[in-house]
Protein backbone atom coordinates (compact mmCIF):
# COMPACT_ATOMS: atom_id res chain seq x y z
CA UNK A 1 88.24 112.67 107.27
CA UNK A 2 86.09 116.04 107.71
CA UNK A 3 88.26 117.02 110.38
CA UNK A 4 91.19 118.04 107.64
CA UNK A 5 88.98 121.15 106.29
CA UNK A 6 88.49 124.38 107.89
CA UNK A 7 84.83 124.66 106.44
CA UNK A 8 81.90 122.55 107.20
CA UNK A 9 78.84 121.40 104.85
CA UNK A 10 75.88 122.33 106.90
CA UNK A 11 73.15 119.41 107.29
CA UNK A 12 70.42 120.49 105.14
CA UNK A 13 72.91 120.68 102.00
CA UNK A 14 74.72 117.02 102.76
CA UNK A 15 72.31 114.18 100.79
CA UNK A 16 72.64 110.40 100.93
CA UNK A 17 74.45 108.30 98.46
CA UNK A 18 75.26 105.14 97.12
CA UNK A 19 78.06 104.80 94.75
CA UNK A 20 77.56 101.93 91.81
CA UNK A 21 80.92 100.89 90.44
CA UNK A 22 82.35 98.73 87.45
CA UNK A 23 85.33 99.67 89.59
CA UNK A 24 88.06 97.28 87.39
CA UNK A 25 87.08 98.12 83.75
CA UNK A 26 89.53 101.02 83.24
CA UNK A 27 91.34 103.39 85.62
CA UNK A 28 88.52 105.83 86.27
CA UNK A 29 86.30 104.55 88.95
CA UNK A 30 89.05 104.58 91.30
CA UNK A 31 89.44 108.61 90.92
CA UNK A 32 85.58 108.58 91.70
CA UNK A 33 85.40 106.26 94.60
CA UNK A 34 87.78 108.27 96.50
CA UNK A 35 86.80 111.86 95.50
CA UNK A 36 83.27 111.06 96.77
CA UNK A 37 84.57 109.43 100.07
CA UNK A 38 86.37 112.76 100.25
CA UNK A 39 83.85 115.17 99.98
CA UNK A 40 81.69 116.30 102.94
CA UNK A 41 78.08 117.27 101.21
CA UNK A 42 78.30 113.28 100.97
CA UNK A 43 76.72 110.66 103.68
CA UNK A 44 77.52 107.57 101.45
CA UNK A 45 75.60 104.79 102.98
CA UNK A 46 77.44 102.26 100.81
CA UNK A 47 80.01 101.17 97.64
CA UNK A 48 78.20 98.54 95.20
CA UNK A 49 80.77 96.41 92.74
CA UNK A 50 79.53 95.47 89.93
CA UNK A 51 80.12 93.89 86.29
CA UNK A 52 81.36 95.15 83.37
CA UNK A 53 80.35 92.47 80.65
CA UNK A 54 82.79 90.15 80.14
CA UNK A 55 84.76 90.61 76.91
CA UNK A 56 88.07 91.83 78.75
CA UNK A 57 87.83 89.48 81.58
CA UNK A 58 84.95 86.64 82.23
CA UNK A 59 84.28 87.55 86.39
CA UNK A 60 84.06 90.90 86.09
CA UNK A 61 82.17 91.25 89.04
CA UNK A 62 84.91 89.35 90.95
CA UNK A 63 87.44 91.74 89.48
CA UNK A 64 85.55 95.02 90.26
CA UNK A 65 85.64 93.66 93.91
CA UNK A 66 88.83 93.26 94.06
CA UNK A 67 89.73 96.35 92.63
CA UNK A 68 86.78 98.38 95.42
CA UNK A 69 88.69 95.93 98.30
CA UNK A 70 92.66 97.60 96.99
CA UNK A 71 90.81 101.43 96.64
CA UNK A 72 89.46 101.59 100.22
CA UNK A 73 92.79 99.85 101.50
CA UNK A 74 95.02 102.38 99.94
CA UNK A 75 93.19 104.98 101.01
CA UNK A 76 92.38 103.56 104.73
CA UNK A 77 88.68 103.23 104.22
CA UNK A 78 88.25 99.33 104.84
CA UNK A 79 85.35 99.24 107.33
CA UNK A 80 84.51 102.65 107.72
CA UNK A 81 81.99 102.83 104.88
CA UNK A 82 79.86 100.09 103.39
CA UNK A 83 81.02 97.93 100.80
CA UNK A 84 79.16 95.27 99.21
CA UNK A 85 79.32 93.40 95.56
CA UNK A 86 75.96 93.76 93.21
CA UNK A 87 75.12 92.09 90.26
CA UNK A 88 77.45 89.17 88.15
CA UNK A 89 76.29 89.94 84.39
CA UNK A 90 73.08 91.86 82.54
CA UNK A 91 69.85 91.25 82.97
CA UNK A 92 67.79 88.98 80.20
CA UNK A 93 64.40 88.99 78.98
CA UNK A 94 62.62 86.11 79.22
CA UNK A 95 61.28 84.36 76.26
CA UNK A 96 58.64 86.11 73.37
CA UNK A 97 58.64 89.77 72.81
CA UNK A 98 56.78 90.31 76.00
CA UNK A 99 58.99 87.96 78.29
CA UNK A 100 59.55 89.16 81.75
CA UNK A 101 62.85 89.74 83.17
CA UNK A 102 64.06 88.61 86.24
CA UNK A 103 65.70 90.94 88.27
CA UNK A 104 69.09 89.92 90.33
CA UNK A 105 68.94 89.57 94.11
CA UNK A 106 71.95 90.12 96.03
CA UNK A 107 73.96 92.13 98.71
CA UNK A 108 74.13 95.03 96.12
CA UNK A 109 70.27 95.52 94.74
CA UNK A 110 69.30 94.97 99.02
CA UNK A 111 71.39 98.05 99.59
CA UNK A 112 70.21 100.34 97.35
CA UNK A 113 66.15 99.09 98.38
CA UNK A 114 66.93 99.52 102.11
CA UNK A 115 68.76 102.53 102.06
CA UNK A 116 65.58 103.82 99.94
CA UNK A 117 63.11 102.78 101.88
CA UNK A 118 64.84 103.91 105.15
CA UNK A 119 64.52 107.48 103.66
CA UNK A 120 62.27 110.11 105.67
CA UNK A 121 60.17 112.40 104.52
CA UNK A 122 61.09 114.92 102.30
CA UNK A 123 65.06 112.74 102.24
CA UNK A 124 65.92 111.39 98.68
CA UNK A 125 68.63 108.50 98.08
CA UNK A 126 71.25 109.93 95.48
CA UNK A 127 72.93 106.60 92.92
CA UNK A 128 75.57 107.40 91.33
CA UNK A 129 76.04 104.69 88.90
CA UNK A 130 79.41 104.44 86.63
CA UNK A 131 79.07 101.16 84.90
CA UNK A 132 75.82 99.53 83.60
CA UNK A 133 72.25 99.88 85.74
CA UNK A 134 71.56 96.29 86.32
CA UNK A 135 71.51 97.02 90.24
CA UNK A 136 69.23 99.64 89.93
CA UNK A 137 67.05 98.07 87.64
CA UNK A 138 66.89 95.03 90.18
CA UNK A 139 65.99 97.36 92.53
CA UNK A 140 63.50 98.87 90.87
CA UNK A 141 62.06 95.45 89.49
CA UNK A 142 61.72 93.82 93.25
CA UNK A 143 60.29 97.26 94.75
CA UNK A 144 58.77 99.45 92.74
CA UNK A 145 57.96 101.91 95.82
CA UNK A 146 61.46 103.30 95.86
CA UNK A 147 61.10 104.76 92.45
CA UNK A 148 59.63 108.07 93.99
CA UNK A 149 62.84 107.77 96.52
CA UNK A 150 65.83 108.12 94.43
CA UNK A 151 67.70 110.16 92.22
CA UNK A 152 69.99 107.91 89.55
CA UNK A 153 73.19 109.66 88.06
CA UNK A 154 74.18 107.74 85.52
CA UNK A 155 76.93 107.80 83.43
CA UNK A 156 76.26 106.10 79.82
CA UNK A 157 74.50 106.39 76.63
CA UNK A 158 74.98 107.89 73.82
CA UNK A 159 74.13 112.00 72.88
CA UNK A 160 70.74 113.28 72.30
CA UNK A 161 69.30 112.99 70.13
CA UNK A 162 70.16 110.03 68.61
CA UNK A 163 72.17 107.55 71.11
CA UNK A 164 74.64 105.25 69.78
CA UNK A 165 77.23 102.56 70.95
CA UNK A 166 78.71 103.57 74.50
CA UNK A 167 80.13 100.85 76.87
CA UNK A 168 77.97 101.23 79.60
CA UNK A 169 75.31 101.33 77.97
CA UNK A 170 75.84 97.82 76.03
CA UNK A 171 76.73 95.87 79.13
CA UNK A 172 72.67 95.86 80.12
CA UNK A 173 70.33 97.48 77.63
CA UNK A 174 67.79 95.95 79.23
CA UNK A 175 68.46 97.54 82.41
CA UNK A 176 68.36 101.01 81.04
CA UNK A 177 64.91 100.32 79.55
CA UNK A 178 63.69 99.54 83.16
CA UNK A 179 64.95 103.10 84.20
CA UNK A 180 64.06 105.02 81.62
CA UNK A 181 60.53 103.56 81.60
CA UNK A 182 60.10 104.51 85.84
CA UNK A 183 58.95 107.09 87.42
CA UNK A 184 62.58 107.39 89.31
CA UNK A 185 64.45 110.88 88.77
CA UNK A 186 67.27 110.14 86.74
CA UNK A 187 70.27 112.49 86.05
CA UNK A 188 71.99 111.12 82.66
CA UNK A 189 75.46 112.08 81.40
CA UNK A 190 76.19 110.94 77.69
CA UNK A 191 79.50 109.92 76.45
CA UNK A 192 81.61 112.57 74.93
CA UNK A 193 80.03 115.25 77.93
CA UNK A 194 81.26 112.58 80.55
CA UNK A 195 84.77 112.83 78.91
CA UNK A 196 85.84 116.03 80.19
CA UNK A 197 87.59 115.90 83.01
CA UNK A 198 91.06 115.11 81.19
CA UNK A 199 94.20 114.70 83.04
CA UNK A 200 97.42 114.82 81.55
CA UNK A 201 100.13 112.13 82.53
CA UNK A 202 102.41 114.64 84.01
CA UNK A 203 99.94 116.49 85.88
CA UNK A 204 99.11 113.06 87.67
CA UNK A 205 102.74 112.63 88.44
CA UNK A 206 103.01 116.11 89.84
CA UNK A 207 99.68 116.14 91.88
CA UNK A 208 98.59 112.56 92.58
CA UNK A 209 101.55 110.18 92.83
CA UNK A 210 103.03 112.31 95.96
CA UNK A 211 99.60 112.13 98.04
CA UNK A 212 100.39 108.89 100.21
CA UNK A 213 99.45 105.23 99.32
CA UNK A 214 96.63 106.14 97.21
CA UNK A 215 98.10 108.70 95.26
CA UNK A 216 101.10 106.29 94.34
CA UNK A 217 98.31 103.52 93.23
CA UNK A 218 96.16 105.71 91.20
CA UNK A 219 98.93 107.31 89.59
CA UNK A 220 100.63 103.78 88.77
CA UNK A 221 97.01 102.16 87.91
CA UNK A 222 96.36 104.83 84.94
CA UNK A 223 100.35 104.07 83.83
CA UNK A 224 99.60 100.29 83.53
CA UNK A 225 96.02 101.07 81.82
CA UNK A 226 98.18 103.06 79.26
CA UNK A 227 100.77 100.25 78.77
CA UNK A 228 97.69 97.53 78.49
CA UNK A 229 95.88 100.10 75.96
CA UNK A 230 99.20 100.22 73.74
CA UNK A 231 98.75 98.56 70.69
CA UNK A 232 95.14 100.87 70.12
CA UNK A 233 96.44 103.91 67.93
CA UNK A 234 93.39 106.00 68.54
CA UNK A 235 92.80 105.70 72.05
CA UNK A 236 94.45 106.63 74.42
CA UNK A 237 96.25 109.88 73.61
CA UNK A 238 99.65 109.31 74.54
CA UNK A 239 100.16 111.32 77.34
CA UNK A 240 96.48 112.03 78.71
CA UNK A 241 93.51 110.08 80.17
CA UNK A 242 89.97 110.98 80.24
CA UNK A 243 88.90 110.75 84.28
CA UNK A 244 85.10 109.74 83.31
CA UNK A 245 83.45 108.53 86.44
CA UNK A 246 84.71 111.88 88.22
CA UNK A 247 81.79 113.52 86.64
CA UNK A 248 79.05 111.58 88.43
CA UNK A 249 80.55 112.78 91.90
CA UNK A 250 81.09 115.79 90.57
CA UNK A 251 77.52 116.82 89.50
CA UNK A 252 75.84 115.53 92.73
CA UNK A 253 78.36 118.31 94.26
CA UNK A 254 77.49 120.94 92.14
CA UNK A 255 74.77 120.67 89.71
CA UNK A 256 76.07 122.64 86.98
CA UNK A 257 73.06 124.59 86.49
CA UNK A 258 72.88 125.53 83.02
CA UNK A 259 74.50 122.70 81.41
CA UNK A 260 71.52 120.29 81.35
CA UNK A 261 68.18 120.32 79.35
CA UNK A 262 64.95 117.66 79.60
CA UNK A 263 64.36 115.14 77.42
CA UNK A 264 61.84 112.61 77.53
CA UNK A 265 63.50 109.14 78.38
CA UNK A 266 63.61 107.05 75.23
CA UNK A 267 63.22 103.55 74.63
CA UNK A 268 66.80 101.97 73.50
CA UNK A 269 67.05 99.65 70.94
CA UNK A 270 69.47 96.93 70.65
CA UNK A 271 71.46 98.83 68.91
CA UNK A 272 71.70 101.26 71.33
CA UNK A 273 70.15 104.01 69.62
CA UNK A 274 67.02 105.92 70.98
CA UNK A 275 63.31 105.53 69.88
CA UNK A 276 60.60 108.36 70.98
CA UNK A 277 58.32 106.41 73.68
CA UNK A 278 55.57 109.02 74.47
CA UNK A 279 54.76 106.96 77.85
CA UNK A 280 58.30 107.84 79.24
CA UNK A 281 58.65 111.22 81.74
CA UNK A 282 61.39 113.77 81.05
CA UNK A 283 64.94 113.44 82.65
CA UNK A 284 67.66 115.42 82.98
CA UNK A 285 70.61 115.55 80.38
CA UNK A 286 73.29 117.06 80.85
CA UNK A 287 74.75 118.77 77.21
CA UNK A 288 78.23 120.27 78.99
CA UNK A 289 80.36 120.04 82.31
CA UNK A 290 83.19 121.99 83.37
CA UNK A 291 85.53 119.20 83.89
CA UNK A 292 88.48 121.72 85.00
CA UNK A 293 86.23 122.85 87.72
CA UNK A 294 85.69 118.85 89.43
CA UNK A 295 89.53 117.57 88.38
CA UNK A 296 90.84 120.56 90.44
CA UNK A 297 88.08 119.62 93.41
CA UNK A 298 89.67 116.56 93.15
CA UNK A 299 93.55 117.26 93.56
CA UNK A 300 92.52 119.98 96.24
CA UNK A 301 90.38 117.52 98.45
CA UNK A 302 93.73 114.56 97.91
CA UNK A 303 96.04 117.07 98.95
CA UNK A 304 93.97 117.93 101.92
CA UNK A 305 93.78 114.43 102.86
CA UNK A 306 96.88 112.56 101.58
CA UNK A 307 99.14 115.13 100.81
């Protein structure tokens, strides 16, 4: 697909990555998938599926699948990049305050450890994760060398610095505590930051729907979210959607320097809101994104492509 642009990303600047989907829980992921198979400062070594809890529908992780199987068809990606489904449901402490957990083992968590370990010197592994980090935790859990290996990008939690209730974020707790208390590098957009890249309904018509297969099925998978998400007054607007997941790809592109600050990585408490835990290192927050700046990436690399 590199062949399309008259510029080239020179090999110091591309990085590794591994993209962690809940790929069927709204109409976001999709957006993300594609943009980062797009984009040339990207060697993605692999696509992980993965669950989204299972209060909308019970095999989530069967769902996401499905949905990752339809993105790369429409967009004539099936076998040239690296799909593989993760983990079925959160991960659960064992019993008493100090039970252990046991991590998941699958195609999914074996990805991200291989691709880690097969780093060189000096190479990191980016994770972009848009759902809940049971994978990584796994990971993480069932080798603990690759914690000095990777970068995480995760979108979820709530803002600093309090926290709160935020979907990703509920569907493994547990899981967040694992990465928050490594030593892994971990890039974290809250909710509300990770909301702005906002597309209207019309602008999707005008600038998605035309560009081929996959513009038609994004365009007409946000239009059926809307009709499934009518009888919720507050949410969503009418005539817009917020394009969440597009920030992950969009700050391993271009950091947004500026827009982040360090915090030290709380502990999160079942209620999802953040305790101080002196033991934890700093990570990265970011406060702000310029979500103009990564939706019009987006329609310029789907026009290039699709168009």
């Amino acid at each position: 697909m590199n062949d399309k642009y008259l510029f080239t990303v020179p090999e110091n600047k591309k990085i590794k990555l591994i993209i962690d989907s809940d790929t069927c829980n709204e109409a976001d992921d999709q957006f993300a998938i594609l943009y980062a198979l797009m984009s040339p400062k990207f060697n993605i070594r692999g696509i992980i599926a993965t669950h989204f809890g299972h209060d909308r529908i019970q095999d989530s992780l069967t769902a996401s699948w499905g949905e990752l199987m339809r993105v790369l068809k429409y967009s004539n990606w099936v076998g040239k990049v690296t799909a593989v489904q993760g983990s079925p449901t959160m991960l659960k402490k064992g019993s008493g305050y100090f039970g252990a957990v046991q991590p998941f083992d699958n195609d999914g968590v074996r990805l991200i450890i291989d691709e880690a370990l097969a780093c060189k010197p000096g190479e990191r592994l980016y994770i972009g994760v848009m759902g809940p980090l049971t994978n990584v935790a796994s990971a993480l859990l069932l080798e603990p060398a690759i914690e000095d290996r990777i970068t995480i990008v995760w979108n979820g939690g709530g803002l600093y610095p309090n926290g709160g209730p935020e979907f990703n974020l509920v569907n493994d707790i547990v899981a967040a505590n694992i990465v928050m208390s490594s030593k892994a590098e971990v890039w974290q957009i809250p909710t509300k930051v990770y909301a702005h890249p906002r597309i209207s309904l019309a602008e999707m018509q005008l600038k998605v729907y035309p560009c081929g297969e996959i513009g038609k099925y994004l365009f007409n998978k946000v239009v059926d979210f809307m009709q499934e998400m009518k009888d919720y007054k507050e949410w969503p607007p009418a005539e817009s959607l917020d394009i969440c997941d597009l920030t992950v790809v969009g700050v391993l592109l271009e950091e947004h320097r500026y827009c982040y600050t360090y915090h030290q990585a709380p502990f999160i408490g079942d209620d999802m809101y953040y305790r101080v835990e002196p033991s934890n290192r700093p990570i990265r927050v970011y406060n702000e994104l310029d979500g103009r700046y990564i939706v019009e990436d987006f329609f310029a690399k789907l026009a290039i492509n699709y168009r």
